[in-house]
Structure formats: structure tokens, C-alpha cells
N, C-alpha and C. Protein backbone atom coordinates (compact mmCIF):
# COMPACT_ATOMS: atom_id res chain seq x y z
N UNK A 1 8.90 25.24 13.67
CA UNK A 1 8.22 24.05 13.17
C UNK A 1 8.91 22.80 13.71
N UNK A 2 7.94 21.70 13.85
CA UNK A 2 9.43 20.55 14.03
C UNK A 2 9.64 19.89 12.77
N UNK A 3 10.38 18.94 13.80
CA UNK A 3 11.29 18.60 12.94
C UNK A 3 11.20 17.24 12.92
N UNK A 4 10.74 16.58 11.71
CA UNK A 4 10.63 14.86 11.41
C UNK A 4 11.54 14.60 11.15
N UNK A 5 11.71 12.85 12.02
CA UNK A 5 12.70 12.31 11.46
C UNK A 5 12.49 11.17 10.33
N UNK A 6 13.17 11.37 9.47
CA UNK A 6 13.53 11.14 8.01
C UNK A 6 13.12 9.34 8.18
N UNK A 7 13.67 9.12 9.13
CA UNK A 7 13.88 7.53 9.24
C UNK A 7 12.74 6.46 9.60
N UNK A 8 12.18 7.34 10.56
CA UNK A 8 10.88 6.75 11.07
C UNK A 8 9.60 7.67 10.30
N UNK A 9 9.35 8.34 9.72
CA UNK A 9 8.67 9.06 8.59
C UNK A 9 8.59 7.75 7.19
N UNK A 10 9.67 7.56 7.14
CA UNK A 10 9.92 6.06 5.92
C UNK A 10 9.42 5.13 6.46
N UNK A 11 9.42 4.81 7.64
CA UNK A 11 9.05 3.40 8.20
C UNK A 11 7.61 3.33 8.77
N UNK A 12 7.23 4.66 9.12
CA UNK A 12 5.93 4.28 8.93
C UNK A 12 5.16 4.50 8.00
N UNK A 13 5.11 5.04 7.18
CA UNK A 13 4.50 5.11 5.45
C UNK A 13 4.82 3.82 4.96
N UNK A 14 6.27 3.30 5.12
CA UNK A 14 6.30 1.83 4.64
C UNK A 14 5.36 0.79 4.91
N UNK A 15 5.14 0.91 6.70
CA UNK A 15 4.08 -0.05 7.54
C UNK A 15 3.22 0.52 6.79
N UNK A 16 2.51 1.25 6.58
CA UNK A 16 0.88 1.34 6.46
C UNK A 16 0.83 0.66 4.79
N UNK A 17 1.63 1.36 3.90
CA UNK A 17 1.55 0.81 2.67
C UNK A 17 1.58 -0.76 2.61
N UNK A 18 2.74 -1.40 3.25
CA UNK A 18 2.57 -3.00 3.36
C UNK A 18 1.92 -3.67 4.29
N UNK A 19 0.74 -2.42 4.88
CA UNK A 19 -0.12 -3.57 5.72
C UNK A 19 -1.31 -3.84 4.80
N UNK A 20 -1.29 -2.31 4.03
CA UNK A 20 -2.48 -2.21 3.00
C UNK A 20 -2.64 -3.44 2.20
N UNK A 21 -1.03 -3.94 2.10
CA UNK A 21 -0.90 -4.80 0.55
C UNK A 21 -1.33 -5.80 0.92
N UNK A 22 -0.71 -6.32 2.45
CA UNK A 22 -0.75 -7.43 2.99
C UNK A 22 -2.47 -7.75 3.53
N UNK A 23 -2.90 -6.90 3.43
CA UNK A 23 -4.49 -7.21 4.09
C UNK A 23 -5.05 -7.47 2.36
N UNK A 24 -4.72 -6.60 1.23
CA UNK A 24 -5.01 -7.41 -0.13
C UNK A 24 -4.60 -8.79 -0.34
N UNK A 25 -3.13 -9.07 0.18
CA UNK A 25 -3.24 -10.20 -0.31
C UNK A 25 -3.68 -11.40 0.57
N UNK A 26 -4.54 -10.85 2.10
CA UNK A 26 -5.04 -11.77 2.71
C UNK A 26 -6.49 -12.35 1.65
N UNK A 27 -6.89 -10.65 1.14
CA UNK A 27 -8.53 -11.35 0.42
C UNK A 27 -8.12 -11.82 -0.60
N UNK A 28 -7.13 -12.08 -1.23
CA UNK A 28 -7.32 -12.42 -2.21
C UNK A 28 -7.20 -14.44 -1.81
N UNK A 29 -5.67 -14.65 -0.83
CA UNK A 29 -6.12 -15.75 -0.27
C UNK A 29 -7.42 -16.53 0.34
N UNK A 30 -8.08 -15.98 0.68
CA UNK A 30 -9.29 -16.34 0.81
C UNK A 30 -10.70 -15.98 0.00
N UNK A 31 -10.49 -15.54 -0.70
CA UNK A 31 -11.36 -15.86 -2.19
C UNK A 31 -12.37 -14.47 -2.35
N UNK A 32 -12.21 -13.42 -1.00
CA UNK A 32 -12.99 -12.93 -0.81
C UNK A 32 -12.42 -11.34 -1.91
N UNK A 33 -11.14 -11.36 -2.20
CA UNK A 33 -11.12 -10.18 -3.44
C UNK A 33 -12.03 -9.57 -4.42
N UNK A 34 -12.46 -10.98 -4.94
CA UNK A 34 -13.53 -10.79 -6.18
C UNK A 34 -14.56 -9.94 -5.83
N UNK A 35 -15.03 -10.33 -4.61
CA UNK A 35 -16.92 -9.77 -4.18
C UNK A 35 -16.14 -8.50 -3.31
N UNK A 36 -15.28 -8.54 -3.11
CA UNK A 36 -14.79 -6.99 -2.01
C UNK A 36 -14.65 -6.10 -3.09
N UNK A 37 -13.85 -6.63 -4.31
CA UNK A 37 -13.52 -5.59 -5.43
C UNK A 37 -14.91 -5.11 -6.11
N UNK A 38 -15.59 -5.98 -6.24
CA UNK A 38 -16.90 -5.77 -7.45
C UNK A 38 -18.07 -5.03 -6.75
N UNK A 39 -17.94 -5.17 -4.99
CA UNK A 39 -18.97 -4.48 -4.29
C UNK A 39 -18.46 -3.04 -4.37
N UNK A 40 -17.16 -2.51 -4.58
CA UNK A 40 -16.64 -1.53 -4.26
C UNK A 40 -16.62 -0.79 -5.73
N UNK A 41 -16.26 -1.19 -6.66
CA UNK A 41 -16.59 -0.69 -7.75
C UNK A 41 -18.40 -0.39 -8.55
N UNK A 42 -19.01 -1.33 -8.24
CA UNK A 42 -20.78 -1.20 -8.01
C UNK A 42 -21.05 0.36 -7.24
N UNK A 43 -20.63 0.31 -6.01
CA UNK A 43 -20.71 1.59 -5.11
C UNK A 43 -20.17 3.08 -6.37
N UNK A 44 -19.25 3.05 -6.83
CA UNK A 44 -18.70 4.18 -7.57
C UNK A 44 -19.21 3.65 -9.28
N UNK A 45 -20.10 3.08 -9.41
CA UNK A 45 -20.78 3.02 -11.05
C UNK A 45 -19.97 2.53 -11.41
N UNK A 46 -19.11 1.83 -11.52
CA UNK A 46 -18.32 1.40 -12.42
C UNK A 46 -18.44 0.01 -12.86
N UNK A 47 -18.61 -0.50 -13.79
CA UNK A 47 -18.52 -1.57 -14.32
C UNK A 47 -17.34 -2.07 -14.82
N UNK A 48 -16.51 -3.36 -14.65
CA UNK A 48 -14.94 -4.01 -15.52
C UNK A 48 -15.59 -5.34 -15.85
N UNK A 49 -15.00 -5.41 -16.89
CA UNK A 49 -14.24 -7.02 -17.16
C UNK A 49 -13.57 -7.45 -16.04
N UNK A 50 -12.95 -7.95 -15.65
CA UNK A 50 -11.77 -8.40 -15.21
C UNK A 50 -11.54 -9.54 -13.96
N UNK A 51 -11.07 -10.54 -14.10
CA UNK A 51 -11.11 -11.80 -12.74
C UNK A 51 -9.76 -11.28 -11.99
N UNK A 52 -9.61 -11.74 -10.53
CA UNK A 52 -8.96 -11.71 -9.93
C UNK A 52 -8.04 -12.82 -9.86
N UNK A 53 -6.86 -12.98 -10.07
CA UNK A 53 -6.07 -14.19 -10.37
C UNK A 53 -5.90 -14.94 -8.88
N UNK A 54 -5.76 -16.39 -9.07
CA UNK A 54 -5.35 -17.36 -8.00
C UNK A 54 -3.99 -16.78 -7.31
N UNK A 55 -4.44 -16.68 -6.15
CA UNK A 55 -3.59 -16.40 -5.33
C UNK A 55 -2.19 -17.12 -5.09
N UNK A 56 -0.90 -16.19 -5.00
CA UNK A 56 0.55 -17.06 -5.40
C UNK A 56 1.44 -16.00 -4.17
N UNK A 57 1.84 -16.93 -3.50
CA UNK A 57 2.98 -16.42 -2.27
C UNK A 57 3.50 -15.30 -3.04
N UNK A 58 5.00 -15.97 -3.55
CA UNK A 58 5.54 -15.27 -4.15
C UNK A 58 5.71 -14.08 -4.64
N UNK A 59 4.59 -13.92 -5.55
CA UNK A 59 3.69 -13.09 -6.20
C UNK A 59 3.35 -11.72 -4.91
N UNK A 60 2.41 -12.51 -3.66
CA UNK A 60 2.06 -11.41 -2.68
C UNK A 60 3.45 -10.75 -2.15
N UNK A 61 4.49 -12.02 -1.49
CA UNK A 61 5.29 -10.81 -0.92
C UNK A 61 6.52 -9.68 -1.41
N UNK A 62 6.19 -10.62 -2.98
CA UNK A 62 7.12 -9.17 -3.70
C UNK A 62 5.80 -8.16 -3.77
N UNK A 63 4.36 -7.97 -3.63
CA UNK A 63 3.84 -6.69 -3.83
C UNK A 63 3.97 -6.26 -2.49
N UNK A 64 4.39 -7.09 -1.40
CA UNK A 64 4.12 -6.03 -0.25
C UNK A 64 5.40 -5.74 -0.18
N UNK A 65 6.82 -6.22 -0.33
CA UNK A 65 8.36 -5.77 -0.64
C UNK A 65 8.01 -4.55 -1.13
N UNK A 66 7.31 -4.15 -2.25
CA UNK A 66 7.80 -3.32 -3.50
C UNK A 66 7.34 -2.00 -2.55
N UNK A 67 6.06 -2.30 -2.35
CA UNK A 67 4.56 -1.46 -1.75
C UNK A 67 5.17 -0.74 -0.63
N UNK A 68 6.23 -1.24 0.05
CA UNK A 68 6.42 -1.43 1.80
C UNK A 68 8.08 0.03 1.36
N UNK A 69 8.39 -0.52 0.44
CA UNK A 69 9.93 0.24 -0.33
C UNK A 69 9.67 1.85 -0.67
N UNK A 70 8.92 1.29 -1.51
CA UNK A 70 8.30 2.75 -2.03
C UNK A 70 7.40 3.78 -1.05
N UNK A 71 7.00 2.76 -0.11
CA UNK A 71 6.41 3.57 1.52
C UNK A 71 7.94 4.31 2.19
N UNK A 72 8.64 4.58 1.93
CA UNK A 72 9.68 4.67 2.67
C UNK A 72 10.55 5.21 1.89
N UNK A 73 10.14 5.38 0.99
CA UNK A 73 11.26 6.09 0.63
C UNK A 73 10.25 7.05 -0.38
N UNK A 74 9.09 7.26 -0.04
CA UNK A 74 8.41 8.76 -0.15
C UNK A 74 8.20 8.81 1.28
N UNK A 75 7.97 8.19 2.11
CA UNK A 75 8.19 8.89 3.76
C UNK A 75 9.17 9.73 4.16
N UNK A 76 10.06 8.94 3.68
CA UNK A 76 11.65 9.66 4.40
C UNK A 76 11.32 10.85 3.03
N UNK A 77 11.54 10.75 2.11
CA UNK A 77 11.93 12.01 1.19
C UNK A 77 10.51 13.28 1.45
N UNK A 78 9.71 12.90 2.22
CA UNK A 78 8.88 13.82 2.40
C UNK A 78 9.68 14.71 3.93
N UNK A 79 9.73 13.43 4.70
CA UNK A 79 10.52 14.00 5.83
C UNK A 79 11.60 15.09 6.01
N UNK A 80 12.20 14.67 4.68
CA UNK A 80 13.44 15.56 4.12
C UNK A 80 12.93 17.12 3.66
N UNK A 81 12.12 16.60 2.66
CA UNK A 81 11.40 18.24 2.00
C UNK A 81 10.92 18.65 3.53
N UNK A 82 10.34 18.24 4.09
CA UNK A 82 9.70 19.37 5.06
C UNK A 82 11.02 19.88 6.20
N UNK A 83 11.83 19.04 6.29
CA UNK A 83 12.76 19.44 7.21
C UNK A 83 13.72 20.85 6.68
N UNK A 84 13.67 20.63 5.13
CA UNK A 84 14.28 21.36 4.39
C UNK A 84 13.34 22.87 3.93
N UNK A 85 12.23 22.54 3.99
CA UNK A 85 11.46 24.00 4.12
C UNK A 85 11.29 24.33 5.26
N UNK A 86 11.39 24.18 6.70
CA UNK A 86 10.86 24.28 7.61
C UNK A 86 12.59 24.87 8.66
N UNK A 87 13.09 25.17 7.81
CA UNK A 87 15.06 25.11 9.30
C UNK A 87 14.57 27.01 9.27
């Protein structure tokens, strides 16, 4: 079997997770969250309450920090389990 490395396994699960976040918190900067969220929930029946809050720096790049962390460190620990079932 091969063999992943642990390091770049984290880093790219990280990228994809904080591009995910970062393309959320582009719609939400531009106003377009609301009608992206409500078209997408319409599609699967679902009906919410709920507004999308004014968009805040801050706010975005600790979710793509957090988003981007936790990409990476289930990347690498996946990297690990499989390296570790797979010798």
C-alpha cells in the first residue's frame, strides 16, 4: 500500500476546508449568503427562521483559522491511521 505523508495529508484537508470557509465568508461579504443559503435549503424542503449576520473580518478569519486547523489535523491523523494499518 503506500504510504501518505502525514504532513501534506494535513495541509491539504486544511486548504480545502479554509477555502470552503473563505469562499463563505466571501458571500456573506457581499450580501449574497442569504439567497445562496435559502435557495439551497428550498432545494432540500426545508424551511428556517434565521438571518444571516453582517459580515465582520475578524469574525471570518478566526472561522477560516479554526476550519483550516481542524483540516489538518484530521488530515494528518488520518494520514497516520492509514500509515498505521497499512506497514
Amino acid at each position: 500500500m503506500h504510504h501518505l505523508h502525514q504532513v501534506k495529508a494535513g495541509l491539504c484537508l486544511a486548504v480545502i476546508l479554509g477555502s470552503l470557509h473563505l469562499a463563505w465568508a466571501v458571500l456573506v461579504a457581499s450580501g449574497w449568503a442569504q439567497i445562496v443559503t435559502d435557495f439551497i435549503l428550498r432545494l432540500h424542503f426545508i424551511q428556517l427562521d434565521y438571518v444571516i449576520e453582517a459580515f465582520n473580518v475578524s469574525t471570518a478569519l478566526l472561522l477560516i483559522a479554526i476550519t483550516a486547523s481542524i483540516g489538518f489535523v484530521v488530515g494528518w491523523g488520518f494520514a497516520r491511521l492509514w500509515n498505521s494499518l497499512h506497514k
